[in-house]
PDB file of N, CA and C in Angstrom:
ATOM      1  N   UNK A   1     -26.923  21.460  49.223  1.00  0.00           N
ATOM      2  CA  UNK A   1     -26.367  21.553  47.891  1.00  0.00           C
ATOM      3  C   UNK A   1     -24.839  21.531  47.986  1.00  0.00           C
ATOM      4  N   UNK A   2     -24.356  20.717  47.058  1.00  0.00           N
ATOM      5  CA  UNK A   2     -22.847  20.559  46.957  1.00  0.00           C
ATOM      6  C   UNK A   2     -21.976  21.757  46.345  1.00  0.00           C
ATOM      7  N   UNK A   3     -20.558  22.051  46.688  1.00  0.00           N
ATOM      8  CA  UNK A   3     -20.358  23.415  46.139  1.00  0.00           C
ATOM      9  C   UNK A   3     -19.283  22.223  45.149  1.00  0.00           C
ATOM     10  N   UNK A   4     -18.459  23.537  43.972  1.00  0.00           N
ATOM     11  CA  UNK A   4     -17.703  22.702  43.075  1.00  0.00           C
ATOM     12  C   UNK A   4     -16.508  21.929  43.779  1.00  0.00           C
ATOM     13  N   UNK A   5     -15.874  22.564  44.652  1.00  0.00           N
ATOM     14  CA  UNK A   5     -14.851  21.714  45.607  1.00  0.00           C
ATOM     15  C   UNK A   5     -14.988  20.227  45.364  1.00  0.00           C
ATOM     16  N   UNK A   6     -16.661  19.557  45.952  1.00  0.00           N
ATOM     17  CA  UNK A   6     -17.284  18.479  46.129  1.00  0.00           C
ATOM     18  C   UNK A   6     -16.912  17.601  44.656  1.00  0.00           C
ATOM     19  N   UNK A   7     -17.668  18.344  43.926  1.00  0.00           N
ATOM     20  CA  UNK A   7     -17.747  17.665  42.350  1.00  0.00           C
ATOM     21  C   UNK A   7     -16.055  17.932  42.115  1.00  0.00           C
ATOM     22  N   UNK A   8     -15.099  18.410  42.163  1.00  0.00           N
ATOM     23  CA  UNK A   8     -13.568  18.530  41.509  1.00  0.00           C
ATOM     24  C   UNK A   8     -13.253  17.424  42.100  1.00  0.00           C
ATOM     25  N   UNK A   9     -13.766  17.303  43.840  1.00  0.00           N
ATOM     26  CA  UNK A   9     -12.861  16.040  44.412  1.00  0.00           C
ATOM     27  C   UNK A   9     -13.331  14.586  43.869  1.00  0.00           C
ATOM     28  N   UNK A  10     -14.597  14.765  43.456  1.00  0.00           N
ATOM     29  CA  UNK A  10     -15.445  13.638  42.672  1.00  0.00           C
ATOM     30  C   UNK A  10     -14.428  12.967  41.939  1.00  0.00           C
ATOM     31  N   UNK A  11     -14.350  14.033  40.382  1.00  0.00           N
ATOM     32  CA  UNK A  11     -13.971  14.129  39.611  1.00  0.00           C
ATOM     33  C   UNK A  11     -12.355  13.455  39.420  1.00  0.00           C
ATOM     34  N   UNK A  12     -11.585  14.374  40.131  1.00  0.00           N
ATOM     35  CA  UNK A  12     -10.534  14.014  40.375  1.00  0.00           C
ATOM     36  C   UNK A  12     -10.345  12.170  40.721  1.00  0.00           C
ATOM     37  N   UNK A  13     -11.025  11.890  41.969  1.00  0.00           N
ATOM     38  CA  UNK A  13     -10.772  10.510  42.628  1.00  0.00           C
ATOM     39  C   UNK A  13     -11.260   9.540  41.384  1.00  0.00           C
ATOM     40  N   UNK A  14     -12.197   9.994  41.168  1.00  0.00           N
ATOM     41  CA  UNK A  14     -12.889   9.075  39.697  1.00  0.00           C
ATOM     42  C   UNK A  14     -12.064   9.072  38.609  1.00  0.00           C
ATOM     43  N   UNK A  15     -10.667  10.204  38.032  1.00  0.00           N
ATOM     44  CA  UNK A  15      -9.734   9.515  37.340  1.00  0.00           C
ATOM     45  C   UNK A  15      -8.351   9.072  37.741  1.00  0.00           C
ATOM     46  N   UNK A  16      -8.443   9.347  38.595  1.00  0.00           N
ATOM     47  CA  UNK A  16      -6.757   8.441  39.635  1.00  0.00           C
ATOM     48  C   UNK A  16      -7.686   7.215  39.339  1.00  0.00           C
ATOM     49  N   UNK A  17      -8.580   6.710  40.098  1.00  0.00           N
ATOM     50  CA  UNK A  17      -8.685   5.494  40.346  1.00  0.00           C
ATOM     51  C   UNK A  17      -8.684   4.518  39.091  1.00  0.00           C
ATOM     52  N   UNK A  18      -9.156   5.361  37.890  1.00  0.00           N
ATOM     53  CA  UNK A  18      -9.903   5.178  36.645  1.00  0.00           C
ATOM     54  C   UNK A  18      -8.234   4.457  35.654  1.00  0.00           C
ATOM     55  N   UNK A  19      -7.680   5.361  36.431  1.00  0.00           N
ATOM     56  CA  UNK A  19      -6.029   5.426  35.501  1.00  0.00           C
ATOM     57  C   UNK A  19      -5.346   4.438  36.414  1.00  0.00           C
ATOM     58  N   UNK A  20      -5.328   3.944  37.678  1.00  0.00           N
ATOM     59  CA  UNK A  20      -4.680   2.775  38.423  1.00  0.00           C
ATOM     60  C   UNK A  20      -5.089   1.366  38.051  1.00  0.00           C
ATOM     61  N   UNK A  21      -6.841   1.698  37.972  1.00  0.00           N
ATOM     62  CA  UNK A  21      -7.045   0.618  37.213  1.00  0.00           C
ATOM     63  C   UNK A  21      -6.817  -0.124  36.130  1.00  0.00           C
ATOM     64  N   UNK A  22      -6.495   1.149  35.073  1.00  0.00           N
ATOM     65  CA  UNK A  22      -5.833   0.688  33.336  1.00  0.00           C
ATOM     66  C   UNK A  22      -4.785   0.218  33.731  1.00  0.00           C
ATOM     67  N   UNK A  23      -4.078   0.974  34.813  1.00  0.00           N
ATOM     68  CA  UNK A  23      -2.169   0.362  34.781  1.00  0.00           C
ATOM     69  C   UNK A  23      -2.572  -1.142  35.006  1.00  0.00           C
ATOM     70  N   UNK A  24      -2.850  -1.520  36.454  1.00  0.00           N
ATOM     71  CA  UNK A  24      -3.134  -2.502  36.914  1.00  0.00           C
ATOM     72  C   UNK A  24      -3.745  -3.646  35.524  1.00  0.00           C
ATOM     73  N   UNK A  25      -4.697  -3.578  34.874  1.00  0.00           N
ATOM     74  CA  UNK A  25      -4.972  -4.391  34.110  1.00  0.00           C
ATOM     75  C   UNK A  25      -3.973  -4.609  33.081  1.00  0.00           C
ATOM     76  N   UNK A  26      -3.203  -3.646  32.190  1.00  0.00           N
ATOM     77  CA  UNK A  26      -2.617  -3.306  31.246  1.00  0.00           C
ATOM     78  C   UNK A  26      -0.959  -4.621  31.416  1.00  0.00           C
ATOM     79  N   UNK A  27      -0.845  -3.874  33.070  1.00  0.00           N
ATOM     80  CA  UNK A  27       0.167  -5.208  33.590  1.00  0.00           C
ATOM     81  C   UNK A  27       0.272  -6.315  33.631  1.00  0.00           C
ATOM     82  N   UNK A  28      -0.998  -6.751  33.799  1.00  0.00           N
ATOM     83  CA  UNK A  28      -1.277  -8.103  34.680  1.00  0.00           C
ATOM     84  C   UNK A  28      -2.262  -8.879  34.453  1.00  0.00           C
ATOM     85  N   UNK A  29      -3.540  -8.181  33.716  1.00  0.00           N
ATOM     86  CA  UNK A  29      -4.373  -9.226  32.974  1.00  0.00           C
ATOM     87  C   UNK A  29      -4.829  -8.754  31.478  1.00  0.00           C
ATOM     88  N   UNK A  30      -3.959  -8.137  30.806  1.00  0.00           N
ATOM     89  CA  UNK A  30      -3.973  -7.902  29.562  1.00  0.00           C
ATOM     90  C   UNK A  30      -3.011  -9.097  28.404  1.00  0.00           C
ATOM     91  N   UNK A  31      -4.141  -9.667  27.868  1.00  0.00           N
ATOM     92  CA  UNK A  31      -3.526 -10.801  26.795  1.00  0.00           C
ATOM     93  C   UNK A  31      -1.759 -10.972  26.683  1.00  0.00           C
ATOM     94  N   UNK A  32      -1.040  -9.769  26.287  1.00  0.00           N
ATOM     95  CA  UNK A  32       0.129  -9.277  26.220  1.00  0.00           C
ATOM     96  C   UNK A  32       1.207  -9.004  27.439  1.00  0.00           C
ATOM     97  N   UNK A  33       0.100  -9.288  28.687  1.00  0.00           N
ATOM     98  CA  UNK A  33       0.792  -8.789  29.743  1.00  0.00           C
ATOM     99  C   UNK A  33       2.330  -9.635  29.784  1.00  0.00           C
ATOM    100  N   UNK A  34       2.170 -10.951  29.324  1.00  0.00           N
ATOM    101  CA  UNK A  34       3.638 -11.806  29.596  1.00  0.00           C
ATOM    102  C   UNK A  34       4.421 -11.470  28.976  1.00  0.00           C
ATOM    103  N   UNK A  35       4.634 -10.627  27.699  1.00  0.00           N
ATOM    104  CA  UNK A  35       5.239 -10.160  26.548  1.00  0.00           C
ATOM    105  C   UNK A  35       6.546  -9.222  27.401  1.00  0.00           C
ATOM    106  N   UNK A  36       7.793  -9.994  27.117  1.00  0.00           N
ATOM    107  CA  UNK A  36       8.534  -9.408  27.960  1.00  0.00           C
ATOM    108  C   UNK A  36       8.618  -7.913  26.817  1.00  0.00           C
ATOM    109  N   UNK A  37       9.324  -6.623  27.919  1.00  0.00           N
ATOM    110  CA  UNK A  37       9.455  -5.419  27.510  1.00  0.00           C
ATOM    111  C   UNK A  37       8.908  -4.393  29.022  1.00  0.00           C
ATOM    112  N   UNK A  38      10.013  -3.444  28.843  1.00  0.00           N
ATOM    113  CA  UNK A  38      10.185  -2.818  30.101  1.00  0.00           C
ATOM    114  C   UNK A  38       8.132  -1.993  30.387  1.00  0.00           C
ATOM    115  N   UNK A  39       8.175  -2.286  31.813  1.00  0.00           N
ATOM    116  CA  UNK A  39       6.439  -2.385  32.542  1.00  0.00           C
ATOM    117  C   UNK A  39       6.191  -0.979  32.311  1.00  0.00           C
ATOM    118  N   UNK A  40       6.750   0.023  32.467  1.00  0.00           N
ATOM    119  CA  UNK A  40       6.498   1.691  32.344  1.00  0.00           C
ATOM    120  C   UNK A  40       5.930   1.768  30.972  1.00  0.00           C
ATOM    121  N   UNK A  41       6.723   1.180  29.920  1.00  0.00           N
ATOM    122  CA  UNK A  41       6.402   1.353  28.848  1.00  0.00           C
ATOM    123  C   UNK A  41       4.784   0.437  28.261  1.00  0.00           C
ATOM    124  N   UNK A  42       4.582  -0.902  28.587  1.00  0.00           N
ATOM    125  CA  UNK A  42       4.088  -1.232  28.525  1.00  0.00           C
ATOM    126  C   UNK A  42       2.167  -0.550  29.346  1.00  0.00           C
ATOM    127  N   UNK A  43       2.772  -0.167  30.203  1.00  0.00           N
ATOM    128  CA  UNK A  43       1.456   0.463  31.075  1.00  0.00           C
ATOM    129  C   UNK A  43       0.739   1.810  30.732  1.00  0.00           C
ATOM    130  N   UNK A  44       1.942   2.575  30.350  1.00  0.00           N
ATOM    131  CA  UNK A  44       1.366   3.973  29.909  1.00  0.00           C
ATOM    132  C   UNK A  44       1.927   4.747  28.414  1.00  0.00           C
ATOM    133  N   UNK A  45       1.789   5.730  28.309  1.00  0.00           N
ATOM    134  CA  UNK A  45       2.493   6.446  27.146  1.00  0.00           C
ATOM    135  C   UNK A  45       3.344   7.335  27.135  1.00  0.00           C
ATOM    136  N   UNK A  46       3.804   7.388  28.924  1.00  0.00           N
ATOM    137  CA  UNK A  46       4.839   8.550  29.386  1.00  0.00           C
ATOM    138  C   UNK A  46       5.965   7.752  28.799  1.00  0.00           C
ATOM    139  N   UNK A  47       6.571   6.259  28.440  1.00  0.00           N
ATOM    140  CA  UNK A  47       7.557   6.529  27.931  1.00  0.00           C
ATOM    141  C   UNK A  47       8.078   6.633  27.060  1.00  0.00           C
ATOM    142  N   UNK A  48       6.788   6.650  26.333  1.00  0.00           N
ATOM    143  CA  UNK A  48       7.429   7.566  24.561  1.00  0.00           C
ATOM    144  C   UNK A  48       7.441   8.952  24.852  1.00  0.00           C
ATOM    145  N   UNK A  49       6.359   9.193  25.701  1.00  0.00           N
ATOM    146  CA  UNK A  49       6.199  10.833  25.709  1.00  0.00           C
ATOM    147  C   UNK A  49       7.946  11.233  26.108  1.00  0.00           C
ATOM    148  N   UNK A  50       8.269  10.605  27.032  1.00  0.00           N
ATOM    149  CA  UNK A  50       9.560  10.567  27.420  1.00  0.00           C
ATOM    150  C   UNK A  50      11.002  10.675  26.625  1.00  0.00           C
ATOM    151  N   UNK A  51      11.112  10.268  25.331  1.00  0.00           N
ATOM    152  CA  UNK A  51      11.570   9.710  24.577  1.00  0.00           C
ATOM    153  C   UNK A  51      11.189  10.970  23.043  1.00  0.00           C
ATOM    154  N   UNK A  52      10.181  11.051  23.050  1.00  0.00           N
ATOM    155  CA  UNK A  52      10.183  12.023  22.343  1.00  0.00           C
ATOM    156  C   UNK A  52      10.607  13.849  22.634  1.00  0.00           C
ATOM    157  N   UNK A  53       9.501  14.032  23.385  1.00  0.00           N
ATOM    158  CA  UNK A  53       9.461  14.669  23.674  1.00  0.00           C
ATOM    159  C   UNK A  53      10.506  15.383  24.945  1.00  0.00           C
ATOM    160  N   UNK A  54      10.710  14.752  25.979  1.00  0.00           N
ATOM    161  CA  UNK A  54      11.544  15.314  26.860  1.00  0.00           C
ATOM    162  C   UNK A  54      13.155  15.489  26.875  1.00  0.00           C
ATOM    163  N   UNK A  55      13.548  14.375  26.239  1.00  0.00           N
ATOM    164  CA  UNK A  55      14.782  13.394  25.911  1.00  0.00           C
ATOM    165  C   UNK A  55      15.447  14.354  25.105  1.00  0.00           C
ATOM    166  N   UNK A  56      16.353  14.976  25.132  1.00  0.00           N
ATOM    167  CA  UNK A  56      16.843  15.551  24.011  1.00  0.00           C
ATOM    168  C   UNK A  56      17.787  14.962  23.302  1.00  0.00           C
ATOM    169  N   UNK A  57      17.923  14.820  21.753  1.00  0.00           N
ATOM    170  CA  UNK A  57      17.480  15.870  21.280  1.00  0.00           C
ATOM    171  C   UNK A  57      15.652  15.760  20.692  1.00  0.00           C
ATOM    172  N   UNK A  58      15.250  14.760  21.146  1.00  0.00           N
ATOM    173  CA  UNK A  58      13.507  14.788  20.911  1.00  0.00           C
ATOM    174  C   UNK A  58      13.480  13.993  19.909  1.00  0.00           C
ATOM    175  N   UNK A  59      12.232  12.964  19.541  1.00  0.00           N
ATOM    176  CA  UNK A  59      11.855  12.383  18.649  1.00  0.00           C
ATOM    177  C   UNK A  59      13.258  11.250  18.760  1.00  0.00           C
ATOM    178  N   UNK A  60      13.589  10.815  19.632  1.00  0.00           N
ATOM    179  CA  UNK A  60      14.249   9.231  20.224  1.00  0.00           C
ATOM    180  C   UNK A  60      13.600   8.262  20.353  1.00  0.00           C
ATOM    181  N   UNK A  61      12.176   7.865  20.179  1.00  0.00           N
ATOM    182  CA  UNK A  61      11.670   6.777  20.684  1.00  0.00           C
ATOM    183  C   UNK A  61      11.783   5.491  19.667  1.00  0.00           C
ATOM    184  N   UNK A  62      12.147   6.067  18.700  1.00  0.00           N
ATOM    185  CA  UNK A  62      12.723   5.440  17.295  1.00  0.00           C
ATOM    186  C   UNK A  62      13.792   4.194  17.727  1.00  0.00           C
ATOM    187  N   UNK A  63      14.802   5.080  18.542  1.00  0.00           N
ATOM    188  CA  UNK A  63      15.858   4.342  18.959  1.00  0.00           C
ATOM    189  C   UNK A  63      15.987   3.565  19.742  1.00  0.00           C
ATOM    190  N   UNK A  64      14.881   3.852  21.073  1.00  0.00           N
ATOM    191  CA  UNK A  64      14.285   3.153  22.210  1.00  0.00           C
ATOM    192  C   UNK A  64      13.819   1.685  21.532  1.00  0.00           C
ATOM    193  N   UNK A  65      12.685   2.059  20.146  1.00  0.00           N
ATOM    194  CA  UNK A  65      11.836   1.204  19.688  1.00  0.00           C
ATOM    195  C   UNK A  65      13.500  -0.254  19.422  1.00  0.00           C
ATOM    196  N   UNK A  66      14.099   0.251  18.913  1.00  0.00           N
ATOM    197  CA  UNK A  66      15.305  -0.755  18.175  1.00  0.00           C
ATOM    198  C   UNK A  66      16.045  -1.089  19.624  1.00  0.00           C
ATOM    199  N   UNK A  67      16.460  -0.418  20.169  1.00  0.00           N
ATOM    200  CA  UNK A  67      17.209  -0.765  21.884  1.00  0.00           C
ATOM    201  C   UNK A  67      16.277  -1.812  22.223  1.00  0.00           C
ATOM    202  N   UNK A  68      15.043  -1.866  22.645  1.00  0.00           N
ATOM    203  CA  UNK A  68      13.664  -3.225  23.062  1.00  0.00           C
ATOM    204  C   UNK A  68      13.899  -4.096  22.474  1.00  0.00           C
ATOM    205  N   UNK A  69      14.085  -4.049  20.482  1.00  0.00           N
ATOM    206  CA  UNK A  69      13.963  -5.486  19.653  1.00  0.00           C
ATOM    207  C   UNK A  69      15.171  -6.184  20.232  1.00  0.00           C
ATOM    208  N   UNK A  70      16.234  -5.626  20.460  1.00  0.00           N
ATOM    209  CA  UNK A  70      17.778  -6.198  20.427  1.00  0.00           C
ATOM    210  C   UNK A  70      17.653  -6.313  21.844  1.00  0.00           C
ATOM    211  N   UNK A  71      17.392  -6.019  22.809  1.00  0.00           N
ATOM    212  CA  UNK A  71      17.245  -7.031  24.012  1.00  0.00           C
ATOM    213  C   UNK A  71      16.291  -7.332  24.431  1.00  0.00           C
ATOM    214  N   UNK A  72      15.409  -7.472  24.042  1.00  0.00           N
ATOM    215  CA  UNK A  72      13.657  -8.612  24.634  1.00  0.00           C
ATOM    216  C   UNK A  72      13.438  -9.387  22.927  1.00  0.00           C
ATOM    217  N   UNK A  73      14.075  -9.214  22.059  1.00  0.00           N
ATOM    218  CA  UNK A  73      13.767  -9.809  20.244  1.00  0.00           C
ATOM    219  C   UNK A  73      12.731  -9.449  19.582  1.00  0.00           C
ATOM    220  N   UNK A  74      12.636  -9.735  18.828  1.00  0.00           N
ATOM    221  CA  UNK A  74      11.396  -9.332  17.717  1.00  0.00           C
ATOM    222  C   UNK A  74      10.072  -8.615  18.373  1.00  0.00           C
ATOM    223  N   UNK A  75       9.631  -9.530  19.037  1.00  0.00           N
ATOM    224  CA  UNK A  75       8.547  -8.961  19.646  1.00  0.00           C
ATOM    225  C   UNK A  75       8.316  -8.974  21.081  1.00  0.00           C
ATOM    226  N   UNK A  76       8.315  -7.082  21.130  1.00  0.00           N
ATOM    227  CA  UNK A  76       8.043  -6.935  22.662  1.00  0.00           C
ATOM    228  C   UNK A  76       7.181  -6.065  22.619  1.00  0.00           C
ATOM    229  N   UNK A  77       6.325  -6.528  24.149  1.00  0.00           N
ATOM    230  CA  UNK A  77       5.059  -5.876  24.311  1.00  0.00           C
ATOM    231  C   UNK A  77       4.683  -4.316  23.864  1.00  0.00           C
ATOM    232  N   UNK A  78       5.700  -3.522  23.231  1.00  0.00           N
ATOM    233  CA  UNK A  78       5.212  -2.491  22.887  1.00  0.00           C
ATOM    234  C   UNK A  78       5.072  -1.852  21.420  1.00  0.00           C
ATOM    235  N   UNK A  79       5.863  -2.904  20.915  1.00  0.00           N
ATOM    236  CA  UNK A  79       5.840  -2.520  19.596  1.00  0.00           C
ATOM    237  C   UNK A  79       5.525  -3.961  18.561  1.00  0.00           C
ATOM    238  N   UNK A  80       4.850  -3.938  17.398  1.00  0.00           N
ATOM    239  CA  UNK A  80       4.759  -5.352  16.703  1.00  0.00           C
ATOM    240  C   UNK A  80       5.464  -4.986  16.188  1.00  0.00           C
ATOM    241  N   UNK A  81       5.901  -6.500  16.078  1.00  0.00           N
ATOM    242  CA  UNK A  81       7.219  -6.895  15.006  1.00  0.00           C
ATOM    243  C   UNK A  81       7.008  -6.370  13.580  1.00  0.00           C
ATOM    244  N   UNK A  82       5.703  -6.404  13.053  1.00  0.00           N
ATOM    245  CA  UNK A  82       5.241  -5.778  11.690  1.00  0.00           C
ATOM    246  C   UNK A  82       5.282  -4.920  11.475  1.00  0.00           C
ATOM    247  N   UNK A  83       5.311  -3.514  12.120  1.00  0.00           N
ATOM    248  CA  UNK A  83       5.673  -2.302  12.832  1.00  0.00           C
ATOM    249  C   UNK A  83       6.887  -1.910  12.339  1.00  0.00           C
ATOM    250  N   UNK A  84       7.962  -2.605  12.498  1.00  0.00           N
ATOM    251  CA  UNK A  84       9.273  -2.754  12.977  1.00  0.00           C
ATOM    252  C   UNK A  84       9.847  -3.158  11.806  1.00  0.00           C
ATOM    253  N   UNK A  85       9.547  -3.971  10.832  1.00  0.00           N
ATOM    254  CA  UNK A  85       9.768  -4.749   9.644  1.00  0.00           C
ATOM    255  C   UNK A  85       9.620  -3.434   8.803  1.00  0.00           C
ATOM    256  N   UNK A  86       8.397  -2.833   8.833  1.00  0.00           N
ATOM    257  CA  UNK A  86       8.272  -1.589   7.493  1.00  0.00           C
ATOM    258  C   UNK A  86       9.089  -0.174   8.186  1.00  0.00           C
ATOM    259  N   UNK A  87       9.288  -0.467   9.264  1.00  0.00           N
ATOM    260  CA  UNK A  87      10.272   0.675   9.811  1.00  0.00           C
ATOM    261  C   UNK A  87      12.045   0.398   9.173  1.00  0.00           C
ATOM    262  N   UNK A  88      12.022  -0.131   9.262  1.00  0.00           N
ATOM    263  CA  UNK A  88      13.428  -0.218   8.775  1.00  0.00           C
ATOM    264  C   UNK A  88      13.424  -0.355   7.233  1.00  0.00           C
ATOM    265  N   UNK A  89      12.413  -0.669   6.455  1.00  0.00           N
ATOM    266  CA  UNK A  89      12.241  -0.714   5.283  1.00  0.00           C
ATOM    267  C   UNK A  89      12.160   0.954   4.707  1.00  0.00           C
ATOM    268  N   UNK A  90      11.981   1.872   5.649  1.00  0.00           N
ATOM    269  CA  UNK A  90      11.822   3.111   5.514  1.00  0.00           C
ATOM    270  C   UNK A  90      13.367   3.549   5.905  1.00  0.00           C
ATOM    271  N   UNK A  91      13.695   2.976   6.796  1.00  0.00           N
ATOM    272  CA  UNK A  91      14.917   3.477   7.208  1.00  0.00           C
ATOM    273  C   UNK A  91      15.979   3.175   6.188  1.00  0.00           C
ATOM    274  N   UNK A  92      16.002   2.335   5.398  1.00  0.00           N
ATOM    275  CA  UNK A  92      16.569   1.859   4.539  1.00  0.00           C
ATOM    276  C   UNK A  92      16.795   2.351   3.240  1.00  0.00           C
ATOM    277  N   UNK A  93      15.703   2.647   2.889  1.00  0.00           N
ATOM    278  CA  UNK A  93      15.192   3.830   1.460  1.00  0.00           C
ATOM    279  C   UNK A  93      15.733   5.166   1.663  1.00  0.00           C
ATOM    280  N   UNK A  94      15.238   5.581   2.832  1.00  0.00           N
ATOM    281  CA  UNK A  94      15.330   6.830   3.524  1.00  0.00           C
ATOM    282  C   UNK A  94      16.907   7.534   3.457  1.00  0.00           C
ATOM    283  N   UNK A  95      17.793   8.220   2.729  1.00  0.00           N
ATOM    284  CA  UNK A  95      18.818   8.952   3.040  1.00  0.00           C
ATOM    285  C   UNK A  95      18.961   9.958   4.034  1.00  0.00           C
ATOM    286  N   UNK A  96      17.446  10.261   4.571  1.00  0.00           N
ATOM    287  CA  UNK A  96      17.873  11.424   5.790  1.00  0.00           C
ATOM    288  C   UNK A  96      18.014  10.810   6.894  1.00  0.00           C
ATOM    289  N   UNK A  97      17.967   9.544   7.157  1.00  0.00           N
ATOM    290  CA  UNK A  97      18.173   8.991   8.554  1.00  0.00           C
ATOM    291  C   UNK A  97      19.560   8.607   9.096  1.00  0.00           C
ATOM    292  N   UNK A  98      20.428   8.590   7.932  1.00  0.00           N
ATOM    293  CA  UNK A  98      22.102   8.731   7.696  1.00  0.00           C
ATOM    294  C   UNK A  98      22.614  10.177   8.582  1.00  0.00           C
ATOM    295  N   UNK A  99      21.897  11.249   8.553  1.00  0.00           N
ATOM    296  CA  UNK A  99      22.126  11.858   9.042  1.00  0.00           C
ATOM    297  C   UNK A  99      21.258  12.546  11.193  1.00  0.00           C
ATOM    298  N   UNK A 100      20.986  11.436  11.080  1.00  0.00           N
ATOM    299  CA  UNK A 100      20.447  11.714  12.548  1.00  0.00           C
ATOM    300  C   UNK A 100      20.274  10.640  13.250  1.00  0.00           C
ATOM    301  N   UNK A 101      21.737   9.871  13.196  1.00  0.00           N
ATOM    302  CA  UNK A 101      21.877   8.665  13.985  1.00  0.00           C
ATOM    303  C   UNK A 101      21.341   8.702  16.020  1.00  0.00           C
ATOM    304  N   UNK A 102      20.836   7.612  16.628  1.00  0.00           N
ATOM    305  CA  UNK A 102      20.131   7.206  17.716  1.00  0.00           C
ATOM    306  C   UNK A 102      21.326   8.011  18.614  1.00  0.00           C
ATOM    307  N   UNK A 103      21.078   8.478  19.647  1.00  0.00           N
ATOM    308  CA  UNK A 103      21.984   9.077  20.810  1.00  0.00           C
ATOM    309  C   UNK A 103      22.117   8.352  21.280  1.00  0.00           C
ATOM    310  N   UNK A 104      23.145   8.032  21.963  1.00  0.00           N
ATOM    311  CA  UNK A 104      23.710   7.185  22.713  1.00  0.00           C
ATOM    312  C   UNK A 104      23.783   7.561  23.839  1.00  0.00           C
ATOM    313  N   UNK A 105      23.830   8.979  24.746  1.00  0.00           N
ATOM    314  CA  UNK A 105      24.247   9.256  25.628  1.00  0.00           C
ATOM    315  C   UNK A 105      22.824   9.214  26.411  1.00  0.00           C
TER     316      UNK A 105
END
């Protein structure tokens, strides 16, 4: 009989491998894969998590999202352009975004 050690190491190897595999496809044979836009972002969700959350002052990925259009154009692999069109249509309406311009630093 197997003790839990056995089944954790199961477990474990079965989602590394599970999660190398998404990267791997996500890169390289996903429809979108040619869609220029930086590969971290494209592969996982650490770099919004990144961007939001870690980045201070938090909730930056906004700015990230507009930094991508203006150097890869309209459409890059992480965000649709349609996306992006009603985002600024919000940003536009919006008077509180006057006050919490993109960080630069």
């Amino acid at each position: 009989m197997y003790d839990i050690w056995f089944y954790a190491t199961v477990a474990s190897t079965g989602l590394t491998v599970r999660a190398i595999c998404q990267v791997v496809y996500r890169l390289y044979f996903h429809p979108l894969a040619q869609v220029p836009g930086p590969k971290l972002a494209c592969a996982t969700r650490w770099y919004e998590f990144y961007f939001d959350v870690v980045k201070w002052p938090g909730g930056q990925y906004w700015c990230e999202v507009d930094k991508m259009h203006n150097q890869y154009g309209e459409f890059s692999a992480c965000v649709n352009a349609s996306l992006r069109q009603e985002w600024l249509q919000i940003q536009q309406s919006s008077k509180c975004f006057g006050s919490f311009p993109c960080q630069t630093t």
